[in-house]
Protein backbone atom coordinates (compact mmCIF):
# COMPACT_ATOMS: atom_id res chain seq x y z
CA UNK A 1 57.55 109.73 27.72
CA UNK A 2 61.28 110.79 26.98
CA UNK A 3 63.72 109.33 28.85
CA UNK A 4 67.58 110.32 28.83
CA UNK A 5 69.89 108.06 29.54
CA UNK A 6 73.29 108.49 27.29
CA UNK A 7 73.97 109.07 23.71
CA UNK A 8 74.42 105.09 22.97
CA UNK A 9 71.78 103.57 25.42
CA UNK A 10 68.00 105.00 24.52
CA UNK A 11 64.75 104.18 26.69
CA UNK A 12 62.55 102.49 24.05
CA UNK A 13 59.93 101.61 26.57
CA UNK A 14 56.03 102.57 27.15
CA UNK A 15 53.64 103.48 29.78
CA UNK A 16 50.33 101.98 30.42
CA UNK A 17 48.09 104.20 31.85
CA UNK A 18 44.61 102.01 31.25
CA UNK A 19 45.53 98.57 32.29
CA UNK A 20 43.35 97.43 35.81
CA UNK A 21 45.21 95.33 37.77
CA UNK A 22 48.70 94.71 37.05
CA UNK A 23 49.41 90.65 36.75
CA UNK A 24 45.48 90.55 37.35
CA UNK A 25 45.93 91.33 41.11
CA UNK A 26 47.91 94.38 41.84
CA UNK A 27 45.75 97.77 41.16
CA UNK A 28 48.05 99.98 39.98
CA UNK A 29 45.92 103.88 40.28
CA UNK A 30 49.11 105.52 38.17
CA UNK A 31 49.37 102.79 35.94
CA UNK A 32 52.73 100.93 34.83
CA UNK A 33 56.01 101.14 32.71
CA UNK A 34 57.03 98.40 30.49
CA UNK A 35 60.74 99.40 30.42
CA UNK A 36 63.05 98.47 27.45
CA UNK A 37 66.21 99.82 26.10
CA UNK A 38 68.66 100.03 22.89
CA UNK A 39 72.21 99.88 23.24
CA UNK A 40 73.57 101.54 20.00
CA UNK A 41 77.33 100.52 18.43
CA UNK A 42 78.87 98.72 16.25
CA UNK A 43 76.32 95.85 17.25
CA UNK A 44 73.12 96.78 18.51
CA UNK A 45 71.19 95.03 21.16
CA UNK A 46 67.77 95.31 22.30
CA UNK A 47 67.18 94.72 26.11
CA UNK A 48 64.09 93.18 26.51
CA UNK A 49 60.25 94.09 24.77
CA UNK A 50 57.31 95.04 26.49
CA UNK A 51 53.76 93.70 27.06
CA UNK A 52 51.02 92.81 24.55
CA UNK A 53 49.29 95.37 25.54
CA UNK A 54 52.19 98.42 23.91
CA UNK A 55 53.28 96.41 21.05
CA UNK A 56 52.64 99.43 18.23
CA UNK A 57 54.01 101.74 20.64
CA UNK A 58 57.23 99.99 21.47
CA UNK A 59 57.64 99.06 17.88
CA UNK A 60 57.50 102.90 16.96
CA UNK A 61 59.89 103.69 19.94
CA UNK A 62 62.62 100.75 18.45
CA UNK A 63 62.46 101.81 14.94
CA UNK A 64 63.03 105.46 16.04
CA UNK A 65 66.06 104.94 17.81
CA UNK A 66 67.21 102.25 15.12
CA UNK A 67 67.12 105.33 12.78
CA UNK A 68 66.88 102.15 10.10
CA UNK A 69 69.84 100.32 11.56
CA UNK A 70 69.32 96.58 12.05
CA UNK A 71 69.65 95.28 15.74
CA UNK A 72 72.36 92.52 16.49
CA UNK A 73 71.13 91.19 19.29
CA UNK A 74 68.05 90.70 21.77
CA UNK A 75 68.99 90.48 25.47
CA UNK A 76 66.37 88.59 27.40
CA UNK A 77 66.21 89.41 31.40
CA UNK A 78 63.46 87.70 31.59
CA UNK A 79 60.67 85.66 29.99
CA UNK A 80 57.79 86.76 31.60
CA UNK A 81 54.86 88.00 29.24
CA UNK A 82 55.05 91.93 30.17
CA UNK A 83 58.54 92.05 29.35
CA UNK A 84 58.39 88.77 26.71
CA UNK A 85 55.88 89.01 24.78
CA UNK A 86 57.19 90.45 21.57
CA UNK A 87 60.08 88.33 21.33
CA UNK A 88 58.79 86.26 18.42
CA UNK A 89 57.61 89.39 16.66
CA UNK A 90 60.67 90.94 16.72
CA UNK A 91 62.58 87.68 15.72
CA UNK A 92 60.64 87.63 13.10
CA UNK A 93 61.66 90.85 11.96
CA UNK A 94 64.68 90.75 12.06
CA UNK A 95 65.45 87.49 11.29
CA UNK A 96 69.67 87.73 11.67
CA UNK A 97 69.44 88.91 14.95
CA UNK A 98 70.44 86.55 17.85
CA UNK A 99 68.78 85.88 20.77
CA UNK A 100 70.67 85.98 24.25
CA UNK A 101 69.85 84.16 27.18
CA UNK A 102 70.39 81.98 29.59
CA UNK A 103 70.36 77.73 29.62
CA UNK A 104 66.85 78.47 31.71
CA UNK A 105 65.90 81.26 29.21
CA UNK A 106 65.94 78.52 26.27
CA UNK A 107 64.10 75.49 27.82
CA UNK A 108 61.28 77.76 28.85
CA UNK A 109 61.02 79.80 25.38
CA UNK A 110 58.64 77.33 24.08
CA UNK A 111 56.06 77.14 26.16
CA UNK A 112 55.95 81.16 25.17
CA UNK A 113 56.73 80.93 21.47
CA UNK A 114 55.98 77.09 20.20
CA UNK A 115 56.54 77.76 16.62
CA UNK A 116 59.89 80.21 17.03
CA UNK A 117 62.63 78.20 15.39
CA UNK A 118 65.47 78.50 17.58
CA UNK A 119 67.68 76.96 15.61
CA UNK A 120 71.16 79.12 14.74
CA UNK A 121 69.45 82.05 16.70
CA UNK A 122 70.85 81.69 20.01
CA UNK A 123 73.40 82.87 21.85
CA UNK A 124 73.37 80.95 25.62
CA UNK A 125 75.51 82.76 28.56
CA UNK A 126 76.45 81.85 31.75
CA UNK A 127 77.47 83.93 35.21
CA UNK A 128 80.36 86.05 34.23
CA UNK A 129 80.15 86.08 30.08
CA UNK A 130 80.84 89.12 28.66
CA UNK A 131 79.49 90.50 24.92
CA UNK A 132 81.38 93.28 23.18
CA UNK A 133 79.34 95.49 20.70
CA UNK A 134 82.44 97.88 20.61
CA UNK A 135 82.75 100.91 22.66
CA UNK A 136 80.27 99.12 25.11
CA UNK A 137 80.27 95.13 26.86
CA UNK A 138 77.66 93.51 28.57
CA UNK A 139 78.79 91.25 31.63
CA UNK A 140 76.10 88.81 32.95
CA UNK A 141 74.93 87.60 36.03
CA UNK A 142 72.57 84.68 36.73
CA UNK A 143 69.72 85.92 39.46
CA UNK A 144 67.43 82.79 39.60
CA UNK A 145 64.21 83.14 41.39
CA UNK A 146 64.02 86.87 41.54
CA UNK A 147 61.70 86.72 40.35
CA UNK A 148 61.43 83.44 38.04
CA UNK A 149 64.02 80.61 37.65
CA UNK A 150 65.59 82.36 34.35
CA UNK A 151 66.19 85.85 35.28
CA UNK A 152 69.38 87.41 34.89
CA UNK A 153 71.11 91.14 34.94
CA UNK A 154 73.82 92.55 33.20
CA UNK A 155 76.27 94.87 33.75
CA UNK A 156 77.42 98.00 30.99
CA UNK A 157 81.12 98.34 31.73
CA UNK A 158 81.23 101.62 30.34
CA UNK A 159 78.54 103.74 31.11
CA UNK A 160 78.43 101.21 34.27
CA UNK A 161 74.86 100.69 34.03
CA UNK A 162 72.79 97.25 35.47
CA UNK A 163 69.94 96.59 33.97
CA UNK A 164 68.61 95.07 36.65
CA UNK A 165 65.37 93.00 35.48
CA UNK A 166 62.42 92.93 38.04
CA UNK A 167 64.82 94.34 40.58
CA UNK A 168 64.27 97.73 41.79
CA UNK A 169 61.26 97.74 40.09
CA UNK A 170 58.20 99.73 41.16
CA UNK A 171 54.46 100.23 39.79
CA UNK A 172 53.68 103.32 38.35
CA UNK A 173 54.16 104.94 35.05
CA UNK A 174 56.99 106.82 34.47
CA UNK A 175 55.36 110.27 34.46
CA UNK A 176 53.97 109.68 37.38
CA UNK A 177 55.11 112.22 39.84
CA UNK A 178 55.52 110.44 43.64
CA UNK A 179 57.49 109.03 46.45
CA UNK A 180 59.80 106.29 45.07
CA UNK A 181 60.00 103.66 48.12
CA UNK A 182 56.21 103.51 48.89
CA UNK A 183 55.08 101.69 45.42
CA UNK A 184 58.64 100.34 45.00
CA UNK A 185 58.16 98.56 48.75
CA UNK A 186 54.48 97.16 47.35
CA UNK A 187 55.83 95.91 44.07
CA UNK A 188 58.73 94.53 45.99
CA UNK A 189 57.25 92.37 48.75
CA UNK A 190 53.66 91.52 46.54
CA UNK A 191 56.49 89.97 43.89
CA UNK A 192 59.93 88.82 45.00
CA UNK A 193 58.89 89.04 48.94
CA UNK A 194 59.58 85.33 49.01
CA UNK A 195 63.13 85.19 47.84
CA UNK A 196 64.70 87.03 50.14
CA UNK A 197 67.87 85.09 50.29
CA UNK A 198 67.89 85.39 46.25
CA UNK A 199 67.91 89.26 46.06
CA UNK A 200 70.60 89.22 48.23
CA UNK A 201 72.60 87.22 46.67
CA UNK A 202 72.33 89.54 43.43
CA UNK A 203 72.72 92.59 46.01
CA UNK A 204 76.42 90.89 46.79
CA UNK A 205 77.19 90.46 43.26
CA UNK A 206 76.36 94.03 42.84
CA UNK A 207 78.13 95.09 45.61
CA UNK A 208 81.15 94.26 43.20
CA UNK A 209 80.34 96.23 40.50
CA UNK A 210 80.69 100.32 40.23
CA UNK A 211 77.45 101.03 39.09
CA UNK A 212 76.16 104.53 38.28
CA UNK A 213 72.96 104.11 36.58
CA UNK A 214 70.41 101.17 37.46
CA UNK A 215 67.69 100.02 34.88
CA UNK A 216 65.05 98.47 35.74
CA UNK A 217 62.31 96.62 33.72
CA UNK A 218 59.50 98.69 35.84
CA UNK A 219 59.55 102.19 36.98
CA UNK A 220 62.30 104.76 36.42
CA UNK A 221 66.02 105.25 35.89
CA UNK A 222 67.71 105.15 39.17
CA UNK A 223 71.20 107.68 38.81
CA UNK A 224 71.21 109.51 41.75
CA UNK A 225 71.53 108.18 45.51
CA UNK A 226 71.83 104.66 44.59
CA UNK A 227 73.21 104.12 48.30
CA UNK A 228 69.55 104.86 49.07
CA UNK A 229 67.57 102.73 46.96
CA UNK A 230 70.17 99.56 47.59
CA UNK A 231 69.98 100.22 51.08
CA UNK A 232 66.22 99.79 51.21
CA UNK A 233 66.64 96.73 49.32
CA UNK A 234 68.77 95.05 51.68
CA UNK A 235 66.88 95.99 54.48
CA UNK A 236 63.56 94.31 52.48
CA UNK A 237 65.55 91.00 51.44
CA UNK A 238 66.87 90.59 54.88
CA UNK A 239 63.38 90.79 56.24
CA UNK A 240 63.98 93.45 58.40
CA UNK A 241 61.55 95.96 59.70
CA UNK A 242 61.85 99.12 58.03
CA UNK A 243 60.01 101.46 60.42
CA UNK A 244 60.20 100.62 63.93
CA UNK A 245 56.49 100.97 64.65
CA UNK A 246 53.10 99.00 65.03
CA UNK A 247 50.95 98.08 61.75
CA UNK A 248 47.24 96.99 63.26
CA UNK A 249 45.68 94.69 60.50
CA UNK A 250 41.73 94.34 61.26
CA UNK A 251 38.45 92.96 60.04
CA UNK A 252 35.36 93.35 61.15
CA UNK A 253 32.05 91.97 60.45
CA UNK A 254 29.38 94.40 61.84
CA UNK A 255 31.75 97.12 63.10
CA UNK A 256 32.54 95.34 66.86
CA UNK A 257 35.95 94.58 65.99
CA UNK A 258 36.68 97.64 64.67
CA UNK A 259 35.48 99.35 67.49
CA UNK A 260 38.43 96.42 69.65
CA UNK A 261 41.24 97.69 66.99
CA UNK A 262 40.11 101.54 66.68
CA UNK A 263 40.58 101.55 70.86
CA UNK A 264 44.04 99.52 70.97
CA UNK A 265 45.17 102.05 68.31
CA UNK A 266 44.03 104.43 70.32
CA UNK A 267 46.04 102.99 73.38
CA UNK A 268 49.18 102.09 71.89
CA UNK A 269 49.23 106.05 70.76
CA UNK A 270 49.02 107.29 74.65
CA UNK A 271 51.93 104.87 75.51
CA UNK A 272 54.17 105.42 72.45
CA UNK A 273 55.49 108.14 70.03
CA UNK A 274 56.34 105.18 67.95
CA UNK A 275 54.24 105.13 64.69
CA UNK A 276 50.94 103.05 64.64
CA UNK A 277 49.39 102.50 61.61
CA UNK A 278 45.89 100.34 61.36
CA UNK A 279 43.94 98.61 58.05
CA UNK A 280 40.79 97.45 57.28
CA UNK A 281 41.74 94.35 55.18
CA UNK A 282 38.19 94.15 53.97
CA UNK A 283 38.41 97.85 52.40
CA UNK A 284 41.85 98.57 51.59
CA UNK A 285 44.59 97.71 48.99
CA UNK A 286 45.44 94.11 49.99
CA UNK A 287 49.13 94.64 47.94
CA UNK A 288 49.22 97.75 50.15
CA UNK A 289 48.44 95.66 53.54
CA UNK A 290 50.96 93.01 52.60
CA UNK A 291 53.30 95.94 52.25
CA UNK A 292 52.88 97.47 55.66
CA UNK A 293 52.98 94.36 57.22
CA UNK A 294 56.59 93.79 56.48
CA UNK A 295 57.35 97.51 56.83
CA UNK A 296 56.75 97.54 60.61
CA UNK A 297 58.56 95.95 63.26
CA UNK A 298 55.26 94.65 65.19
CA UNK A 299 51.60 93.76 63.83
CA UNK A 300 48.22 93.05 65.51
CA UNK A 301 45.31 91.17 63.54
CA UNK A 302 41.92 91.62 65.26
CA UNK A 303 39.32 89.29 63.27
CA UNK A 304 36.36 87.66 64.32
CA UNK A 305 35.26 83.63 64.51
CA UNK A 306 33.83 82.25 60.91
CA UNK A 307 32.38 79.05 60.49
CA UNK A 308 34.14 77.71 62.51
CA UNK A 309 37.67 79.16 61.57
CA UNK A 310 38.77 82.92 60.95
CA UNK A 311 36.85 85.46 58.89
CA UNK A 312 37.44 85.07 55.38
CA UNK A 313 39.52 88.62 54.24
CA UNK A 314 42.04 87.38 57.33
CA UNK A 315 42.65 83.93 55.95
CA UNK A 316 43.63 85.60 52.94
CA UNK A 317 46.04 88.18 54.27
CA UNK A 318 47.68 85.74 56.25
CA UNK A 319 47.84 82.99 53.96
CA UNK A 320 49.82 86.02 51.27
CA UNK A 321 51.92 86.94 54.39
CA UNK A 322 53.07 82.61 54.52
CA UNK A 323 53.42 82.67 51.26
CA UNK A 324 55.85 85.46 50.86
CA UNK A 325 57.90 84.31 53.82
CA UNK A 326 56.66 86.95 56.48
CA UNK A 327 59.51 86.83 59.96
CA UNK A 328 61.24 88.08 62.31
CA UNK A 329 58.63 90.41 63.69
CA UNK A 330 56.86 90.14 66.81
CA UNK A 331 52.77 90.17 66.89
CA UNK A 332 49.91 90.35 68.99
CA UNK A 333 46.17 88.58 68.36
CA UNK A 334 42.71 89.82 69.36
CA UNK A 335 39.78 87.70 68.07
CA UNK A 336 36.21 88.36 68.31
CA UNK A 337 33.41 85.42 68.51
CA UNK A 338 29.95 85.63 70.44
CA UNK A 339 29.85 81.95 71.28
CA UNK A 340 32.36 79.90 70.42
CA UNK A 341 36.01 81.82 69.63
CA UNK A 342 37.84 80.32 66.98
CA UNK A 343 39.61 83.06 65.14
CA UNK A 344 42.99 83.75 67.67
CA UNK A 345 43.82 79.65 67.56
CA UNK A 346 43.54 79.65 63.54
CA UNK A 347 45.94 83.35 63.41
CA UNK A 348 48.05 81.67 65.91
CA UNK A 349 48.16 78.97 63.98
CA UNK A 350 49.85 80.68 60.66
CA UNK A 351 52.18 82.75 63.19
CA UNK A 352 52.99 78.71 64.29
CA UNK A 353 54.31 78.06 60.35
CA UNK A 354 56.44 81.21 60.05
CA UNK A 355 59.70 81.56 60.79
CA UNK A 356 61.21 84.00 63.76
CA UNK A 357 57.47 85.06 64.86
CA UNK A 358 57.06 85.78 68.36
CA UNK A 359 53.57 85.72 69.42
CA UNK A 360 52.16 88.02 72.47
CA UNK A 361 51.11 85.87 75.12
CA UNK A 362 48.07 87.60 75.96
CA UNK A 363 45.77 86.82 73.42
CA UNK A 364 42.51 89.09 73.73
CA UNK A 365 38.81 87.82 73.35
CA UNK A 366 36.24 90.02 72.52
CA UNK A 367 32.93 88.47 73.41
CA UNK A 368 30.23 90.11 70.37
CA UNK A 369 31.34 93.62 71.46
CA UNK A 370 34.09 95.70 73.01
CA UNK A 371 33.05 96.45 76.98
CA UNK A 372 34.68 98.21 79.71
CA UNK A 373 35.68 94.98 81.37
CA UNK A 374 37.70 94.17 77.96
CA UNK A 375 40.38 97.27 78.04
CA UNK A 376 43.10 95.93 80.85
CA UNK A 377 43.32 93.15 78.25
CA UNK A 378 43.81 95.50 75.59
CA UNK A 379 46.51 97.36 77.45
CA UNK A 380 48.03 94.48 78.32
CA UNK A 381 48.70 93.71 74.79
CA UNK A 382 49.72 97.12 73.87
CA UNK A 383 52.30 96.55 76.59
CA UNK A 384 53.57 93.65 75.60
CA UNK A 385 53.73 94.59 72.06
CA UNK A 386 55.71 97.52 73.13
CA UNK A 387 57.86 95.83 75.23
């Protein structure tokens, strides 16, 4: 697809449209971009390649846009393999080109590439260093863990364009034509959810800067309301609910606790105008579930007893919701078990390792299958979640 961005700085980057599951977990229905540009001036440089998966493509899309020029430099964001893994191709290539990174960038390269000679090939920068290629500079900023250890931005003084790495990222292929926030909130919390305190850091660095145009290594050119999409991105990093609302996250084994969650939706709707969303974690996008979760100010999980412990699908959404540092949200529990209940002390007991999680004190026990006797207990819940 043709992309637009200025005279001097070309999109060289590809669309995959037939991959599965993006990092072997994430579906991805509208596929995803591998995003990669060319700065063109008295010195060229490359910023970043593109999967395995587009390497004829991209190749194609560089050696347009060189129009038979040889590039000076190749800017590396970040190592990892869909935005990586032609670096050694390319050095090879163009053997007088230099490679840019970081001191992280170069003590990682060779577990990547063991037989690219580094030697006289490097160029290492730190927070702040600035590379002229003539009408255009690059100034660079260090943004460790979002995602990986080595990942870094930079900053176009002229155009005043960040190329922004992983960072305002978002599945999807570039012609795809749909709402921005939804698949950028799923890439966000599925991939840098955890390091919160890391994006904004970068956001505070970027506060600095007068940017017009942000890059990103996924999804499209950002160049209009940037207030919006940096907005959304603090609100994310903070951990703060988005949408002040109730997300009901559900299992069910034979359809009982359905039937629980299906009737507290139903009762939270006739007490609230607030918006009430509900999943089955067994059938639905898991990435998509993790998503919600953070979007909403309050969550239920209603899950039976399993061996024991919690049914499987719910260990696993709460076990992604530790890992990627789930808070500051307030929650409710209903388990189901016929004889002995194990699933609400097990929930409980993740909510117990979070941080800022306040749990409902009415925790609701459905005995094999909803019954009239179990619905004050229900709408005490929804009243305390509402409260």
């Amino acid at each position: 697809m043709k992309v637009q961005i200025s005279d001097a700085v070309k999109y060289i980057g590809v669309d995959d449209k037939t991959i599965d599951l993006f990092e072997s977990q994430y579906i991805v229905p509208n596929g995803i971009s591998y995003n990669s540009y060319v700065i063109m001036d008295e010195k060229i440089a490359v910023m970043d390649t593109v999967d395995k998966r587009k390497t004829d493509e991209w190749f194609a899309n560089l050696e347009e846009a060189l129009d038979g020029r040889t590039p000076d430099y190749l800017i590396i964001h970040h190592l990892e393999p869909d935005h990586a893994s032609n670096i050694k191709a390319l050095a090879d290539k163009y053997p007088s080109m230099k490679l840019v990174g970081n001191a992280k960038t170069f003590s990682m390269m060779p577990q990547y590439f063991e037989t690219l000679d580094l030697t006289d090939r490097t160029l290492t920068v730190k927070e702040g260093d600035e590379l002229e290629l003539g009408s255009h500079t690059l100034k660079f900023f260090m943004a460790p863990m979002v995602h990986w250890p080595e990942v870094m931005v930079s900053y176009e003084n002229t155009e005043k364009i960040l190329f922004s790495a992983d960072g305002f990222g978002k599945f999807g292929a570039l012609d795809t034509d749909e709402d921005w926030a939804c698949e950028a909130r799923r890439y966000y919390f599925n991939i840098c959810g955890k390091y919160g305190a890391q994006v904004q850091a970068l956001l505070k660095k970027a506060a600095a800067l007068d940017i017009k145009t942000i890059c990103p290594l996924h999804g499209p050119i950002l160049s209009e309301n940037l207030e919006y999409y940096i907005n959304l991105y603090n609100t994310w990093s903070k951990y703060e609910p988005e949408t002040d609302g109730v997300f009901i996250a559900y299992c069910s084994i034979h359809g009982n606790t359905k039937v629980a969650a299906k009737k507290l939706f139903d009762i939270l709707q006739s007490k609230t105008d607030k918006k009430i969303s509900i999943a089955d974690l067994a059938r639905e996008d898991m990435a998509e579930c993790i998503e919600d979760a953070f979007r909403y100010s309050k969550m239920i999980v209603a899950a039976p007893s399993y061996d024991a412990d919690v049914f499987p699908v719910m260990n696993d959404f709460l076990h992604h919701l530790k890992m990627k540092g789930y808070k500051n949200r307030k929650v409710g529990i209903i388990e189901n078990g016929s004889w002995a209940p194990t699933a609400a002390r097990v929930m409980n007991g993740y909510f117990e390792s979070m941080k800022d999680i306040t749990v409902a004190p009415t925790k609701v026990t459905i005995r094999a299958s909803l019954k009239d006797s179990d619905t004050a207990a229900l709408e005490q819940l929804a009243d305390e979640i509402l409260a």
